[in-house]
N, C-alpha and C. Protein backbone atom coordinates (compact mmCIF):
# COMPACT_ATOMS: atom_id res chain seq x y z
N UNK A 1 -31.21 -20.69 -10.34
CA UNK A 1 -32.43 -20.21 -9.75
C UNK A 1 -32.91 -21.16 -8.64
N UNK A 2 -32.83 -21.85 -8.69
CA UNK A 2 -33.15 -23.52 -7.93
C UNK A 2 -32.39 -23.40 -6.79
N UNK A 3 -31.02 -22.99 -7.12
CA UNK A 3 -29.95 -22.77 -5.78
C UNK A 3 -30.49 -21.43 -4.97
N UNK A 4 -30.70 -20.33 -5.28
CA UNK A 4 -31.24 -19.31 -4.89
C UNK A 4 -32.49 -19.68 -3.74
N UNK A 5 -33.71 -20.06 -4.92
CA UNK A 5 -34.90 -21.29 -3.35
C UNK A 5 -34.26 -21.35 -2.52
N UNK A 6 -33.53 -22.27 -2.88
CA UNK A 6 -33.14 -23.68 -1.50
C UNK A 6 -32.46 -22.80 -0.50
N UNK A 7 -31.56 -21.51 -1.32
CA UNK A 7 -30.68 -21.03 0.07
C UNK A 7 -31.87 -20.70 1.12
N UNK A 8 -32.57 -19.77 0.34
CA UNK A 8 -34.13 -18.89 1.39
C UNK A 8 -34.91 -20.34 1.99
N UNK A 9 -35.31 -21.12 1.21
CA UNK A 9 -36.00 -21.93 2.36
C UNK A 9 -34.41 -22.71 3.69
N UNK A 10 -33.88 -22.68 3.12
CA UNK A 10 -33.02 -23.22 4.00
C UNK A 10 -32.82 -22.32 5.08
N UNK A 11 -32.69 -21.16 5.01
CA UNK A 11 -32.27 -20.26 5.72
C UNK A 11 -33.74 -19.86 6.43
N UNK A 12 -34.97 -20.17 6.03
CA UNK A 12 -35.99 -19.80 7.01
C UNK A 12 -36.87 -20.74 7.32
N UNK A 13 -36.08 -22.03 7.15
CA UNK A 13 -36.52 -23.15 7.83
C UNK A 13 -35.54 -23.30 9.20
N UNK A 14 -34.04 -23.13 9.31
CA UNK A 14 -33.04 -22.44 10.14
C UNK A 14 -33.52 -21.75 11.43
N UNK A 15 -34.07 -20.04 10.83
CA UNK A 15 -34.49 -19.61 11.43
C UNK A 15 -35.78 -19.69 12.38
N UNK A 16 -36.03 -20.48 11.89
CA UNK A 16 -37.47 -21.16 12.32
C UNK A 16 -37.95 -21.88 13.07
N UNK A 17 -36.15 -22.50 13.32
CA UNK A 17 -35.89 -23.19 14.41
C UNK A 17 -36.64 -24.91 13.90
N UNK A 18 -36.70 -24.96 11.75
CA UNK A 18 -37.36 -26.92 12.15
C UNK A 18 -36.26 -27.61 11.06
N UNK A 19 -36.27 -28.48 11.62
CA UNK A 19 -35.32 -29.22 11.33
C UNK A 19 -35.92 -30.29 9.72
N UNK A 20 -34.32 -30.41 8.92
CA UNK A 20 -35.09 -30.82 8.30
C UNK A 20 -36.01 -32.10 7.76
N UNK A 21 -35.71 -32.96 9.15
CA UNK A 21 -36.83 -34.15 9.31
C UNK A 21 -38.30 -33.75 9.46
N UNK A 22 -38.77 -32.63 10.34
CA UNK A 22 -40.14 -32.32 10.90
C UNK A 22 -40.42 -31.63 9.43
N UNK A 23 -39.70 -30.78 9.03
CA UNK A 23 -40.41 -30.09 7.41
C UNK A 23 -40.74 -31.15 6.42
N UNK A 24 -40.08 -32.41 6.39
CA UNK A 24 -40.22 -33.09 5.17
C UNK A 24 -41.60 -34.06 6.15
N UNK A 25 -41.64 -34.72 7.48
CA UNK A 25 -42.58 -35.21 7.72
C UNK A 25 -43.69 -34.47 7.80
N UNK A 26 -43.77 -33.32 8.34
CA UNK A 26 -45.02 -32.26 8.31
C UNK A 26 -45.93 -32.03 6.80
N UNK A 27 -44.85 -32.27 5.93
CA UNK A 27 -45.53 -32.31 4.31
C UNK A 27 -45.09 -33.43 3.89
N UNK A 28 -45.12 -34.07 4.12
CA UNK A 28 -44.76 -35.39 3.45
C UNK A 28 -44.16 -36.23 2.78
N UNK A 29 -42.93 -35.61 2.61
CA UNK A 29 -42.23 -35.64 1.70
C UNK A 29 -40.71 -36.26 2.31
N UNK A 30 -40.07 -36.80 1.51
CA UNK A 30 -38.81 -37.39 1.97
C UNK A 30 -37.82 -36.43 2.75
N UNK A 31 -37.06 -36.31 3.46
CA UNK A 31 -35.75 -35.81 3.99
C UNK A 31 -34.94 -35.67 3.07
N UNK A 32 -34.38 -36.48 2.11
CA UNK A 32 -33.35 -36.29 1.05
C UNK A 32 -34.27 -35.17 -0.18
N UNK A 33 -35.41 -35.32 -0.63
CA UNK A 33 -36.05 -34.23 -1.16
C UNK A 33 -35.75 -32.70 -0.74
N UNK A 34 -35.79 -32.60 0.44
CA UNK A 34 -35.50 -31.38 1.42
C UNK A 34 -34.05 -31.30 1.32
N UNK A 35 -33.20 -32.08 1.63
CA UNK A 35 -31.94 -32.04 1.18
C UNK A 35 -31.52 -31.20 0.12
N UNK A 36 -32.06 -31.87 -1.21
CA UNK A 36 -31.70 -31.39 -2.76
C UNK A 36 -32.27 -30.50 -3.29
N UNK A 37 -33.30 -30.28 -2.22
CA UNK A 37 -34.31 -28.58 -2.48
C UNK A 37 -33.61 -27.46 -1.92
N UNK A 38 -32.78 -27.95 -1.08
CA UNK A 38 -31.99 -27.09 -0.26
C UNK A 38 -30.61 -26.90 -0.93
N UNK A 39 -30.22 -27.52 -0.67
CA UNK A 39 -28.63 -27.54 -2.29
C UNK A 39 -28.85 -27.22 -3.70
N UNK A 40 -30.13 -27.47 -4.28
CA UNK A 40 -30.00 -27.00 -5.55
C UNK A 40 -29.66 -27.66 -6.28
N UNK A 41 -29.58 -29.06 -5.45
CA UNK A 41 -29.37 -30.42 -6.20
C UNK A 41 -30.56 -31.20 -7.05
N UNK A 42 -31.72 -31.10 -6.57
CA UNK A 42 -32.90 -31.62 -6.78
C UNK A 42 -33.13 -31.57 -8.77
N UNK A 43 -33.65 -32.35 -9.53
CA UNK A 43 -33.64 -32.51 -10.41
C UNK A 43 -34.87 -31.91 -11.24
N UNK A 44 -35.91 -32.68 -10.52
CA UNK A 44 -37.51 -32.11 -11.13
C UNK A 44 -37.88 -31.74 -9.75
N UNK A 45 -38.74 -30.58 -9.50
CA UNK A 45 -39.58 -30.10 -8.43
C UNK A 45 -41.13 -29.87 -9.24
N UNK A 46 -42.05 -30.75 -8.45
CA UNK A 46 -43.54 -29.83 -8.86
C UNK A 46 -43.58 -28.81 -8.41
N UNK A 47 -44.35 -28.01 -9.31
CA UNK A 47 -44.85 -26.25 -8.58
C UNK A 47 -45.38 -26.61 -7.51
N UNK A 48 -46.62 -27.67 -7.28
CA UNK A 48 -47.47 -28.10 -5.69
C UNK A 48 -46.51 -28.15 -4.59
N UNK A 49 -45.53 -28.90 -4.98
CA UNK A 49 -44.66 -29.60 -4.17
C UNK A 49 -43.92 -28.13 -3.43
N UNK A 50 -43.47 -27.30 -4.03
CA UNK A 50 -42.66 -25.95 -4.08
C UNK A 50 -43.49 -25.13 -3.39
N UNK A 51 -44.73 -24.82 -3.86
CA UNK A 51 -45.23 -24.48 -3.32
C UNK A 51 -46.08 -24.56 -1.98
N UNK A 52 -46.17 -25.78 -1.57
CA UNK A 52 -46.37 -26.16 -0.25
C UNK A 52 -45.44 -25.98 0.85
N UNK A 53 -43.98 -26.35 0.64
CA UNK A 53 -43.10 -26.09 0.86
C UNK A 53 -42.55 -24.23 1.59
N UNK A 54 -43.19 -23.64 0.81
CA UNK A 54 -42.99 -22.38 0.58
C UNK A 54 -43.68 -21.54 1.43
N UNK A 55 -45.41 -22.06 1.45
CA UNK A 55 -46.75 -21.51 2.73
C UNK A 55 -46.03 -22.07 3.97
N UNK A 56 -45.68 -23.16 3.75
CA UNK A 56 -44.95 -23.95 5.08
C UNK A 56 -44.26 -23.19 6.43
N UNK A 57 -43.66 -22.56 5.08
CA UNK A 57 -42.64 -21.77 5.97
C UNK A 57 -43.05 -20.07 5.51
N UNK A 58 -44.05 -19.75 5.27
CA UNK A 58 -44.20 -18.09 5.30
C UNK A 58 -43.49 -17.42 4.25
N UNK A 59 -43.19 -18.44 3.19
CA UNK A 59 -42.36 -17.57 1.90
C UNK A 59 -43.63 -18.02 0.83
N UNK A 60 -43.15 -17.01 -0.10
CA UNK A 60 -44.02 -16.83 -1.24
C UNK A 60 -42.92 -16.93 -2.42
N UNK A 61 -43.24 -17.37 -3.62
CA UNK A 61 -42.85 -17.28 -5.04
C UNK A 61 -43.00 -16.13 -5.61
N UNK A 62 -42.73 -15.36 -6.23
CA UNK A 62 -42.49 -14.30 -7.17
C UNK A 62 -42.49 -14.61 -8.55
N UNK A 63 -42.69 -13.86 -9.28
CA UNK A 63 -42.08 -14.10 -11.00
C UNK A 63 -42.32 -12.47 -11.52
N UNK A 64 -41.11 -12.63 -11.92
CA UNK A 64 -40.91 -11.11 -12.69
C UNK A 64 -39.78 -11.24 -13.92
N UNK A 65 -39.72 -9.96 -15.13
CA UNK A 65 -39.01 -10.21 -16.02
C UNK A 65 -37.63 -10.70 -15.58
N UNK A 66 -37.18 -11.48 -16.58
CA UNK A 66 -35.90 -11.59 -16.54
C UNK A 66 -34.82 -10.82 -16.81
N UNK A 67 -33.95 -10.25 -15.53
CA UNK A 67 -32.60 -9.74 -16.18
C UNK A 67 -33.24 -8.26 -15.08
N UNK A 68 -34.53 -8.21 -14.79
CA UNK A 68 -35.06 -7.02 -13.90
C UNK A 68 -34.21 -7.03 -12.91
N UNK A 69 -34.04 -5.28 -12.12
CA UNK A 69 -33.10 -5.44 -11.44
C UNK A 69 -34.37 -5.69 -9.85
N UNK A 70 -33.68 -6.39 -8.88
CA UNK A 70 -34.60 -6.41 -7.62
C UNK A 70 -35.20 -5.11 -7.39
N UNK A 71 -36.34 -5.26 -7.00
CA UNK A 71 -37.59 -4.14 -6.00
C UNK A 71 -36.61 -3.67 -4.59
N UNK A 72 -36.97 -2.75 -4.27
CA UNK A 72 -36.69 -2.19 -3.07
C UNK A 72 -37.43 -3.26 -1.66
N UNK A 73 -38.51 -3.44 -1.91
CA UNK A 73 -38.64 -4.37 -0.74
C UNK A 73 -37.85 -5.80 -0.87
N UNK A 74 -37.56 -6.26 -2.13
CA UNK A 74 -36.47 -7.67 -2.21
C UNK A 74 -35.39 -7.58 -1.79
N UNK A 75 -34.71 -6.08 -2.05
CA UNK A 75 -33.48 -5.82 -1.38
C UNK A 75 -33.59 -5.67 0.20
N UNK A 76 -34.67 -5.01 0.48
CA UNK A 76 -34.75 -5.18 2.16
C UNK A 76 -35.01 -6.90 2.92
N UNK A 77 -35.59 -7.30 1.99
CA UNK A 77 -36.18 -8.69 2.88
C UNK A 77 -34.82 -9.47 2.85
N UNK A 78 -33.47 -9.28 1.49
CA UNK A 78 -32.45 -9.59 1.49
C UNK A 78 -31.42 -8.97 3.08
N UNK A 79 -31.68 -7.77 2.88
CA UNK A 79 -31.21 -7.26 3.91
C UNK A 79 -31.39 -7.50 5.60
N UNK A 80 -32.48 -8.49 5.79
CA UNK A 80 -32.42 -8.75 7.13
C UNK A 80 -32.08 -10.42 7.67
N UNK A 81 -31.47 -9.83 8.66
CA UNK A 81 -30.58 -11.07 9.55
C UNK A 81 -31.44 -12.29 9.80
């Protein structure tokens, strides 16, 4: 699940055109943090931390049952380039 995050922020921090020095200095946070948030390497994440992270860049968190199959708009937001 952790790997899943990191791909989407990675991929719309990318798109976004910021690199990931200005995302981790803009919030404060280390470069190697951003790293392992991004790989799915990262060990403990705060929700704050995640979630700042997340407004940062125009994504939001979700929570829904487990094992549910995706919404029609998750499959579309999947669906674009």
């Amino acid at each position: 699940m952790l790997f899943d995050i990191g791909e989407k922020i990675k991929k719309e921090r990318k798109h976004r055109g910021i690199t990931q020095m200005k995302l981790a200095q803009d919030l404060g946070i280390s470069r190697t943090t951003v790293i392992q948030i991004e790989s799915g390497t990262i060990q403990e994440i705060g929700v704050r931390k995640l979630i700042r992270i997340l407004d940062y860049l125009g994504l939001e968190l979700r929570v829904r049952a487990a094992g549910s199959p995706p919404t029609l708009d998750e499959l579309m937001q999947e669906s674009k380039p």
